[in-house]
PDB file of N, CA and C in Angstrom:
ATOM      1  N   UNK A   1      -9.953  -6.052  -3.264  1.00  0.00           N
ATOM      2  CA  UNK A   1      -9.107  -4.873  -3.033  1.00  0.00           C
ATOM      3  C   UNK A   1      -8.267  -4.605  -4.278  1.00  0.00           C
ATOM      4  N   UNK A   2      -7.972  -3.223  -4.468  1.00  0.00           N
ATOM      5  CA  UNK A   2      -7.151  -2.935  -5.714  1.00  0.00           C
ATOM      6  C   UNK A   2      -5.687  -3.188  -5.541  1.00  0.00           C
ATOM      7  N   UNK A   3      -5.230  -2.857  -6.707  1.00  0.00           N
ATOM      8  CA  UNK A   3      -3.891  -3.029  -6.952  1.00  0.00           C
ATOM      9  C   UNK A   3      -2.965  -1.821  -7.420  1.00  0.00           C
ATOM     10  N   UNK A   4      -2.058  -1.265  -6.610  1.00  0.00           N
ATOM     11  CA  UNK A   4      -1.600  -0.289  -7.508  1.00  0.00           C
ATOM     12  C   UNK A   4      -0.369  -0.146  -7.534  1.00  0.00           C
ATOM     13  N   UNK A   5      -0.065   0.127  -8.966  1.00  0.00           N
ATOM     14  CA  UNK A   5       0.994   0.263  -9.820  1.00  0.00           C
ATOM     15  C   UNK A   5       1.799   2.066  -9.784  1.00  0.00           C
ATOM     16  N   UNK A   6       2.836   2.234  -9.426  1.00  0.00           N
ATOM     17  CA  UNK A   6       3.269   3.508  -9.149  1.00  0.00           C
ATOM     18  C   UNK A   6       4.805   3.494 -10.044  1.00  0.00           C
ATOM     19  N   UNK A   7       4.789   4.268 -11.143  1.00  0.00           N
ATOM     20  CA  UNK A   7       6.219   4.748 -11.623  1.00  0.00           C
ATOM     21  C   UNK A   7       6.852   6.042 -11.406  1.00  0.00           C
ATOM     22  N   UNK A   8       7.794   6.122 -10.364  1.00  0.00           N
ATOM     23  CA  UNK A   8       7.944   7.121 -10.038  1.00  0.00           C
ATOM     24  C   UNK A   8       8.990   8.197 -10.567  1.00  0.00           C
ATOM     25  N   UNK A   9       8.859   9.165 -11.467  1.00  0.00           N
ATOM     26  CA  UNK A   9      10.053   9.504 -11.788  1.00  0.00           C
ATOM     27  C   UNK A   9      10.348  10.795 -11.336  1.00  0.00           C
ATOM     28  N   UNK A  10      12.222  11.364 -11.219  1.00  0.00           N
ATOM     29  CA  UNK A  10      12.876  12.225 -10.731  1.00  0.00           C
ATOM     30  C   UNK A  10      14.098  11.671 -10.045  1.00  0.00           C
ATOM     31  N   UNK A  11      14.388  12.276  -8.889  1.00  0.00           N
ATOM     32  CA  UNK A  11      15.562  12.166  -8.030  1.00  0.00           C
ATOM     33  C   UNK A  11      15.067  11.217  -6.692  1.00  0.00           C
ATOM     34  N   UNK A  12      15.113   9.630  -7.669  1.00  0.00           N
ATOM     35  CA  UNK A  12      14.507   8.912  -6.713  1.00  0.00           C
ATOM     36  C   UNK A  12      15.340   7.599  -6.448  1.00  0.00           C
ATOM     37  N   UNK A  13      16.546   7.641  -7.023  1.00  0.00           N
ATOM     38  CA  UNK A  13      17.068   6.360  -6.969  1.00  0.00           C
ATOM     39  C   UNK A  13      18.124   7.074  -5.982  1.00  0.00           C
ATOM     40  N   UNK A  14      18.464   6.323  -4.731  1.00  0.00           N
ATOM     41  CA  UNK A  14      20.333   6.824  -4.322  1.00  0.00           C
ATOM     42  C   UNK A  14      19.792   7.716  -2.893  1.00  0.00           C
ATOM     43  N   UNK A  15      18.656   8.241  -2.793  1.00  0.00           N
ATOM     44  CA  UNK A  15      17.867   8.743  -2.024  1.00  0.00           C
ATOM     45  C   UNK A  15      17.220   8.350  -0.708  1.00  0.00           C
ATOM     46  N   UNK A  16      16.852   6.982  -0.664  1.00  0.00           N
ATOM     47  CA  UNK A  16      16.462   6.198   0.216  1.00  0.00           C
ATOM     48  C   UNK A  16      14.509   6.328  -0.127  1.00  0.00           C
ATOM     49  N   UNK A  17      14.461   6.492  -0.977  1.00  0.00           N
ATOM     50  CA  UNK A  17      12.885   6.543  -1.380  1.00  0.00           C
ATOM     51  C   UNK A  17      12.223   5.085  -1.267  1.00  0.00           C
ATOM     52  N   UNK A  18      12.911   3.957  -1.855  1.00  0.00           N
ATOM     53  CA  UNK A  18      12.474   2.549  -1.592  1.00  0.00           C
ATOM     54  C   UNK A  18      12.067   2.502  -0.311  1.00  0.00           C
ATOM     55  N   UNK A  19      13.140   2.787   0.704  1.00  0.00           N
ATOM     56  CA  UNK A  19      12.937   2.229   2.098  1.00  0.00           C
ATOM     57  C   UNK A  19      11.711   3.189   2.614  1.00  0.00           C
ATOM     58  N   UNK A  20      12.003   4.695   1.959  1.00  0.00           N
ATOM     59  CA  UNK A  20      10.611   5.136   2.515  1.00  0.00           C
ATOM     60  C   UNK A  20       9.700   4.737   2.058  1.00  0.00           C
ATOM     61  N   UNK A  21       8.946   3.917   1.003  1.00  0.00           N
ATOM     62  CA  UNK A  21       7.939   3.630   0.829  1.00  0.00           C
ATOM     63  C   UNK A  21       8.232   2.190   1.548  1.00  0.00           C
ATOM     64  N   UNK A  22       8.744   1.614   1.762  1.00  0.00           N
ATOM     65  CA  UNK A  22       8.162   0.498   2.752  1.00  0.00           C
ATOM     66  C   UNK A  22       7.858   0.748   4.045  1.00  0.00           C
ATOM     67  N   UNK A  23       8.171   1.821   4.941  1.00  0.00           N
ATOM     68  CA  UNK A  23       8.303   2.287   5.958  1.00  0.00           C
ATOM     69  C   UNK A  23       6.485   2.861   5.634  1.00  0.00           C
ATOM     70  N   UNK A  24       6.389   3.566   4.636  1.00  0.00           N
ATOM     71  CA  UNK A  24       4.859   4.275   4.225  1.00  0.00           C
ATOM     72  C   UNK A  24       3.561   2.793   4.616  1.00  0.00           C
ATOM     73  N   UNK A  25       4.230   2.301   3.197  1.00  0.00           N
ATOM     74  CA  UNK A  25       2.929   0.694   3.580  1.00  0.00           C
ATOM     75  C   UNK A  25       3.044  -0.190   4.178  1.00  0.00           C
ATOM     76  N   UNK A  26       4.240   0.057   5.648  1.00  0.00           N
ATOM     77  CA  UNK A  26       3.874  -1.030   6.383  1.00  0.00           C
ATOM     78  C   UNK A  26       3.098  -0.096   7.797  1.00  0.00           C
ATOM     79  N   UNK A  27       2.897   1.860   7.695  1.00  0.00           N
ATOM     80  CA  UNK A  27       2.613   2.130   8.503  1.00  0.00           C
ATOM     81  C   UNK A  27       0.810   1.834   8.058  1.00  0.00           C
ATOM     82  N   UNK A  28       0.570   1.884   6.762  1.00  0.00           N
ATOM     83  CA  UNK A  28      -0.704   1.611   6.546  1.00  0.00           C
ATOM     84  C   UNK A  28      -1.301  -0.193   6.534  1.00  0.00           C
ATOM     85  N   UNK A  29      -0.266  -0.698   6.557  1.00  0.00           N
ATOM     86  CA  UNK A  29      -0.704  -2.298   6.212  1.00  0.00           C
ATOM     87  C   UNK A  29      -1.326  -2.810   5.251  1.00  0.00           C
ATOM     88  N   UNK A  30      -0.589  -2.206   4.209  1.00  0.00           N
ATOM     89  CA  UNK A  30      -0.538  -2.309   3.021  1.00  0.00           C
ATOM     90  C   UNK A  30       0.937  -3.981   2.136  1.00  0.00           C
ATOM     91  N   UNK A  31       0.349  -4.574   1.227  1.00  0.00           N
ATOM     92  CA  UNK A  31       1.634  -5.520   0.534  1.00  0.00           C
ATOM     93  C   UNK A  31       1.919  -4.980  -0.306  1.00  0.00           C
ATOM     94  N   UNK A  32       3.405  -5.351  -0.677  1.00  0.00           N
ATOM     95  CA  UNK A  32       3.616  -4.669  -2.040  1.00  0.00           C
ATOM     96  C   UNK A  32       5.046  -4.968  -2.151  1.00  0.00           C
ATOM     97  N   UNK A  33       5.790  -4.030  -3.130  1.00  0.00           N
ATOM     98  CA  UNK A  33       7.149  -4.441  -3.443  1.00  0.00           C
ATOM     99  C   UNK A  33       7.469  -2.555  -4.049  1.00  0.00           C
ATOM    100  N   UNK A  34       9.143  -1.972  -3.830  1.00  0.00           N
ATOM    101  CA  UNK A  34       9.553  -1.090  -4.895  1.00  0.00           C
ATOM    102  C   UNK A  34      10.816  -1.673  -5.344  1.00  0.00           C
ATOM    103  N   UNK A  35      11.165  -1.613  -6.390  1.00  0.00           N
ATOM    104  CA  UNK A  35      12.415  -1.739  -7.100  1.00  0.00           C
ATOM    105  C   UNK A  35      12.863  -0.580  -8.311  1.00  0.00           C
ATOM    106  N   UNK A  36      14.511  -0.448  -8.125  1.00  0.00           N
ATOM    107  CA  UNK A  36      14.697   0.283  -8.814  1.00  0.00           C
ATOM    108  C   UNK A  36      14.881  -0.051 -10.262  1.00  0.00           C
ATOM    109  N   UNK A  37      14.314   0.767 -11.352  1.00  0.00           N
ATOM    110  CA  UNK A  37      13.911   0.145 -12.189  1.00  0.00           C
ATOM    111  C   UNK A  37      15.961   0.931 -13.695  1.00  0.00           C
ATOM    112  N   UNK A  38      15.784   0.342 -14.493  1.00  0.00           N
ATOM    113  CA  UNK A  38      17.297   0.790 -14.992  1.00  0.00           C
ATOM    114  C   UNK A  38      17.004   2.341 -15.473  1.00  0.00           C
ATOM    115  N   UNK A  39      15.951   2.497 -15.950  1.00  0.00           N
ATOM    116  CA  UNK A  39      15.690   3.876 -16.650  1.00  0.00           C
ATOM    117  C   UNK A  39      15.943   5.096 -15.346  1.00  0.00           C
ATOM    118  N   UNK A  40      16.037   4.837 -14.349  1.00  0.00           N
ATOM    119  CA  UNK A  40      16.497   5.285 -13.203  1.00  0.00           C
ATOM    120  C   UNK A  40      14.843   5.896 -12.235  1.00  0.00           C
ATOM    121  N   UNK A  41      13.936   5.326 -13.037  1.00  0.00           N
ATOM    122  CA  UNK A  41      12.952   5.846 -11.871  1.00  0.00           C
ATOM    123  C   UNK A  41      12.387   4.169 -10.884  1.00  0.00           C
ATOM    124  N   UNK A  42      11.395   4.780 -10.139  1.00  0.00           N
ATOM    125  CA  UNK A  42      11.584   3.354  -8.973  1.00  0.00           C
ATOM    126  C   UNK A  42       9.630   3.102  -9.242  1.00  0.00           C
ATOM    127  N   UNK A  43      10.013   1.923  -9.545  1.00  0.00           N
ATOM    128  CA  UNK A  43       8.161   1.047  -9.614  1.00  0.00           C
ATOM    129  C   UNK A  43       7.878   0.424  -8.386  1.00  0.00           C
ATOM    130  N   UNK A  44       6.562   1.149  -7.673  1.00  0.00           N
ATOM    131  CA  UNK A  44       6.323   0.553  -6.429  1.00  0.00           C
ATOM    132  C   UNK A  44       5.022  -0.174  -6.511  1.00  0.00           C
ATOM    133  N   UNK A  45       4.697  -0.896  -6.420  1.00  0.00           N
ATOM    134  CA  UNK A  45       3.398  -1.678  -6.305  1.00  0.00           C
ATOM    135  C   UNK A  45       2.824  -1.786  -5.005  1.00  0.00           C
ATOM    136  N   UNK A  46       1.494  -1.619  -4.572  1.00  0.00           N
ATOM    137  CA  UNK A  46       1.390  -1.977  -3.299  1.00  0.00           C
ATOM    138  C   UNK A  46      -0.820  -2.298  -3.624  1.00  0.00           C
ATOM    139  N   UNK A  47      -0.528  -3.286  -1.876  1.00  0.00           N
ATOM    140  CA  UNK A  47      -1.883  -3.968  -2.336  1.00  0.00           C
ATOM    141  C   UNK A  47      -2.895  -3.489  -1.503  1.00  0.00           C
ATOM    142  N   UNK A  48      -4.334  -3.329  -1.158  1.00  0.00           N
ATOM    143  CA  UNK A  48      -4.957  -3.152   0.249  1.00  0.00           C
ATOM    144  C   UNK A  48      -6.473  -2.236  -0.049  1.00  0.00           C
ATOM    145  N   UNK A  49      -6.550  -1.754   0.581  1.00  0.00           N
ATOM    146  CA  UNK A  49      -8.234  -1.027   0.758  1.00  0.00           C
ATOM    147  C   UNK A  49      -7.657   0.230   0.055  1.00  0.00           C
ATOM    148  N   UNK A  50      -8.355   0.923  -0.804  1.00  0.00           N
ATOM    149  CA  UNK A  50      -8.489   1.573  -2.230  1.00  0.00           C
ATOM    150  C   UNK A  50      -7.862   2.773  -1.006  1.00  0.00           C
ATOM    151  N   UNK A  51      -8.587   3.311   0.090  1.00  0.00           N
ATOM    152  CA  UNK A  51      -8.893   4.553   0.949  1.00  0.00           C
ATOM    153  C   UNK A  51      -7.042   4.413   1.102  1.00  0.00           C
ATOM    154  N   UNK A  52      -6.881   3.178   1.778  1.00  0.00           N
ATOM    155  CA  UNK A  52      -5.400   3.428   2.387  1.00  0.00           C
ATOM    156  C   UNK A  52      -4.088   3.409   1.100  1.00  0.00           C
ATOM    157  N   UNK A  53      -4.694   3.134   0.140  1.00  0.00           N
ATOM    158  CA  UNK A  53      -4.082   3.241  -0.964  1.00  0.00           C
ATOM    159  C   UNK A  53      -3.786   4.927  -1.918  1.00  0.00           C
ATOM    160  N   UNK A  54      -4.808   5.110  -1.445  1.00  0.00           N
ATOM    161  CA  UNK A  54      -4.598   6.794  -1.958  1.00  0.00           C
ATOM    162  C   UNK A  54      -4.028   7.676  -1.217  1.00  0.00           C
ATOM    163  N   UNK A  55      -4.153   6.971   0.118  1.00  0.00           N
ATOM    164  CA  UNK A  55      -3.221   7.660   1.257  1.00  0.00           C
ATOM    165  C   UNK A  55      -1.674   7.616   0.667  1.00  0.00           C
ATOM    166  N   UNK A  56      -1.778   6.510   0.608  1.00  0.00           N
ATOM    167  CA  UNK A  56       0.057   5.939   0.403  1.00  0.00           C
ATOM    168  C   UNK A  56       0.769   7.050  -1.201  1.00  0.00           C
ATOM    169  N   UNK A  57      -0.386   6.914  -2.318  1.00  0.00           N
ATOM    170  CA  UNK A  57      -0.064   7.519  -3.107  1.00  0.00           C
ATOM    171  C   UNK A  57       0.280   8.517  -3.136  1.00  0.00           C
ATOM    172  N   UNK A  58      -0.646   9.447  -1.407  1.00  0.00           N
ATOM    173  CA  UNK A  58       0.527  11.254  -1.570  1.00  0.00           C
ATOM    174  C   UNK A  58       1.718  11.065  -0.966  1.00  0.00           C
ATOM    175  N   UNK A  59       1.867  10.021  -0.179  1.00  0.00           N
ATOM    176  CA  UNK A  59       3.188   9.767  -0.058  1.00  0.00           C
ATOM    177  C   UNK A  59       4.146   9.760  -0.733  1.00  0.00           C
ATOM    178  N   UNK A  60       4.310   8.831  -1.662  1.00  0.00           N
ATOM    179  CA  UNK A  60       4.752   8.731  -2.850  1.00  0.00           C
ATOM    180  C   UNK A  60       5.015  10.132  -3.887  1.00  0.00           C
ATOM    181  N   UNK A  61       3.970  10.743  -3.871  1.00  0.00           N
ATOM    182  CA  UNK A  61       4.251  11.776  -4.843  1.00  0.00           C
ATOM    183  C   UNK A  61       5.158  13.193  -4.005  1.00  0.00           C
ATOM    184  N   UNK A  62       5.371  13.239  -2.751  1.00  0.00           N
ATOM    185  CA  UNK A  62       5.957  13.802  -1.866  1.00  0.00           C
ATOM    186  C   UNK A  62       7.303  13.226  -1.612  1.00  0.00           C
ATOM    187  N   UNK A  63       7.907  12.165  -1.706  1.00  0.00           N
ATOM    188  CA  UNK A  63       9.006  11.120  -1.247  1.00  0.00           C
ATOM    189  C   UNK A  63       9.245  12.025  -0.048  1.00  0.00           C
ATOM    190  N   UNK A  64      10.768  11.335   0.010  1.00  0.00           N
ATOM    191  CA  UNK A  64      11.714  11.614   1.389  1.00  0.00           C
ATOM    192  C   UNK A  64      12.127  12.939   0.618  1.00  0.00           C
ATOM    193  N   UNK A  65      12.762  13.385   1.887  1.00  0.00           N
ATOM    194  CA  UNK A  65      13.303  14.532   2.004  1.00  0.00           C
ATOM    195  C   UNK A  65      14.096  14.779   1.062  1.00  0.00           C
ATOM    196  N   UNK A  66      15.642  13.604   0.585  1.00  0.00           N
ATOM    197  CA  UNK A  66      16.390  14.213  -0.244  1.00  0.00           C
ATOM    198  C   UNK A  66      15.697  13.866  -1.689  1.00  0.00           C
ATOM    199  N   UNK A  67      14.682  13.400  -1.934  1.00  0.00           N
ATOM    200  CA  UNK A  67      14.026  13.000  -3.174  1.00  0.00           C
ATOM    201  C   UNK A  67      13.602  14.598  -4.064  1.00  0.00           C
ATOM    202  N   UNK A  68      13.352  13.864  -5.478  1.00  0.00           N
ATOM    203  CA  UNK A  68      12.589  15.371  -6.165  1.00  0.00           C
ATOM    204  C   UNK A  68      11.497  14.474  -6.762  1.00  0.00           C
ATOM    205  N   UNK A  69      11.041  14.469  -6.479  1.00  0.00           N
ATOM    206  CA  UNK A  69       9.591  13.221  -7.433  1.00  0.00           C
ATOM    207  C   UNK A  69       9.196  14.425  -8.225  1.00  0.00           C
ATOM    208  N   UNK A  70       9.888  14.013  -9.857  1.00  0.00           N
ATOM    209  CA  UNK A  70       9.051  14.958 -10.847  1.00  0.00           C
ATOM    210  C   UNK A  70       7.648  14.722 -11.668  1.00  0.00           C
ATOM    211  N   UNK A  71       7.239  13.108 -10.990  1.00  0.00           N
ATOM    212  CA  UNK A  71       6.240  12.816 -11.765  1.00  0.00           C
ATOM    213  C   UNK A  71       5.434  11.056 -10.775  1.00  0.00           C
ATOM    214  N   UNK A  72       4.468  11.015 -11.036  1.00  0.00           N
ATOM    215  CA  UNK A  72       4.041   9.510 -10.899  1.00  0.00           C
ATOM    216  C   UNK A  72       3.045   9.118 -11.618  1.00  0.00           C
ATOM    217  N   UNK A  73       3.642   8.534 -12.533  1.00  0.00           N
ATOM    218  CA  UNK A  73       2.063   7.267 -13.545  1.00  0.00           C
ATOM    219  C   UNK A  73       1.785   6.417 -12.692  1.00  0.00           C
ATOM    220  N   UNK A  74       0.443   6.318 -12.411  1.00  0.00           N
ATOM    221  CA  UNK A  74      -0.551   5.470 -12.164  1.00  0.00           C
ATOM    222  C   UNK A  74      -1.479   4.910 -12.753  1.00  0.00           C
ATOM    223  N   UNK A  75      -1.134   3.547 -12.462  1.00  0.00           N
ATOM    224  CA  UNK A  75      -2.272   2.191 -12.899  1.00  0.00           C
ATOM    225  C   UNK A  75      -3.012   1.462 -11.988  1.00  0.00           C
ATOM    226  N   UNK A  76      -4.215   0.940 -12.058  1.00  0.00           N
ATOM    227  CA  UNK A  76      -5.003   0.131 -11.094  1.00  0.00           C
ATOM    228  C   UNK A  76      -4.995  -0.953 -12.119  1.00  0.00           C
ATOM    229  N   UNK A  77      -5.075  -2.262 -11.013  1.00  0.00           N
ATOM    230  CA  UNK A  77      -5.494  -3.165 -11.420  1.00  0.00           C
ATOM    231  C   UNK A  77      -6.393  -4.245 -10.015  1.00  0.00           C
ATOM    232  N   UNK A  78      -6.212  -5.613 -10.572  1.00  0.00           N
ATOM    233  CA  UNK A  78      -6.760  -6.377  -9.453  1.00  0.00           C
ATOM    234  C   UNK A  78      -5.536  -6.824  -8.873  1.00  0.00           C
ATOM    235  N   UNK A  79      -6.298  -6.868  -7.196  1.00  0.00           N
ATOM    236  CA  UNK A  79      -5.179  -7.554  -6.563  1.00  0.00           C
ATOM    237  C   UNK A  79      -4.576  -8.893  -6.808  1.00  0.00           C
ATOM    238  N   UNK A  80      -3.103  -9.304  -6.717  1.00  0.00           N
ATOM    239  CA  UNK A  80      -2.619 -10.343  -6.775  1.00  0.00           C
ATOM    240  C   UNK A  80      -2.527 -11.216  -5.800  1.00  0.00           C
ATOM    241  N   UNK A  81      -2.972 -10.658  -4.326  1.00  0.00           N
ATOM    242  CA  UNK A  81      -2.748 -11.759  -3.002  1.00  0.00           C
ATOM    243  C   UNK A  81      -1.133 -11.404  -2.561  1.00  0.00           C
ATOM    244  N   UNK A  82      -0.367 -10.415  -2.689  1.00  0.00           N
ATOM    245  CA  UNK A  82       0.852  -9.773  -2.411  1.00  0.00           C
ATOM    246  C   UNK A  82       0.737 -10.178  -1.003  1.00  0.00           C
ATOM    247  N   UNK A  83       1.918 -10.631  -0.104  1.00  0.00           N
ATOM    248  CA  UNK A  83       1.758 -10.530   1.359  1.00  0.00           C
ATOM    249  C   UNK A  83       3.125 -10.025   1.565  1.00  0.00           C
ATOM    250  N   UNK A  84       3.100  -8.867   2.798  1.00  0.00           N
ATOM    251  CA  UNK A  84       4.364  -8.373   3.686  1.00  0.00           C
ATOM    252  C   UNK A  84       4.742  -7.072   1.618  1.00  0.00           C
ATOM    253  N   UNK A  85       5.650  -6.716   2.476  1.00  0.00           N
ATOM    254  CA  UNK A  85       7.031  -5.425   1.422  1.00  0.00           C
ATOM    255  C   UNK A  85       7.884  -6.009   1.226  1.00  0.00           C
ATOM    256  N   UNK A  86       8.516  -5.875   0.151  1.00  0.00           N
ATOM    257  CA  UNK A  86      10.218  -5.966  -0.163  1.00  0.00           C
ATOM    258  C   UNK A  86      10.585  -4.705  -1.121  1.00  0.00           C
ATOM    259  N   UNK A  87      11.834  -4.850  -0.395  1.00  0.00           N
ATOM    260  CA  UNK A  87      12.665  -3.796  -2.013  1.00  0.00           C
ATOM    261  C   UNK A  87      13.334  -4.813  -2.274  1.00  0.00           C
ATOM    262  N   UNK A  88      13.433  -4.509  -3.939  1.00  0.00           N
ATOM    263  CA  UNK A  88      14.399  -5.107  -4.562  1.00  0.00           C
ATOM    264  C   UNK A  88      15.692  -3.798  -5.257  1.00  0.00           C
TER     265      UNK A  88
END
């Protein structure tokens, strides 16, 4: 299974965007982690079947409500064996 790497930038820190993406990949059952990163955008990683992974990604590029997501770089890689979400 892949691995994906999400940098999200805009009006995403202060927002509650972390918690919505854990709320996102634990509705898919998906592992992973977001943290806010200092440059002020938020890196979410998450692990699982490629299909439910691209799901999660329009999530992401949509956030929560008070969010402005002006952008998301994406990277694949291999999975690491990630188990359960956290924010940091």
């Amino acid at each position: 299974m892949p691995r994906l790497v999400a940098l999200v930038k805009g009006r995403v820190q202060g927002v509650g965007y972390r918690a919505f993406a854990q709320k996102k990949v634990l509705e898919l059952g998906l592992s992973g982690y977001a943290e806010n990163l200092p440059d002020g955008r938020v890196e979410v990683v998450a692990e699982g079947p490629k299909e439910d992974l691209l799901v999660f990604l329009r999530h992401l590029q949509e956030g929560p409500r008070l969010a402005r997501v002006e952008g998301v770089e994406v990277q694949w890689a291999e999975e690491t064996g990630l188990k359960g979400f956290y924010v940091y």
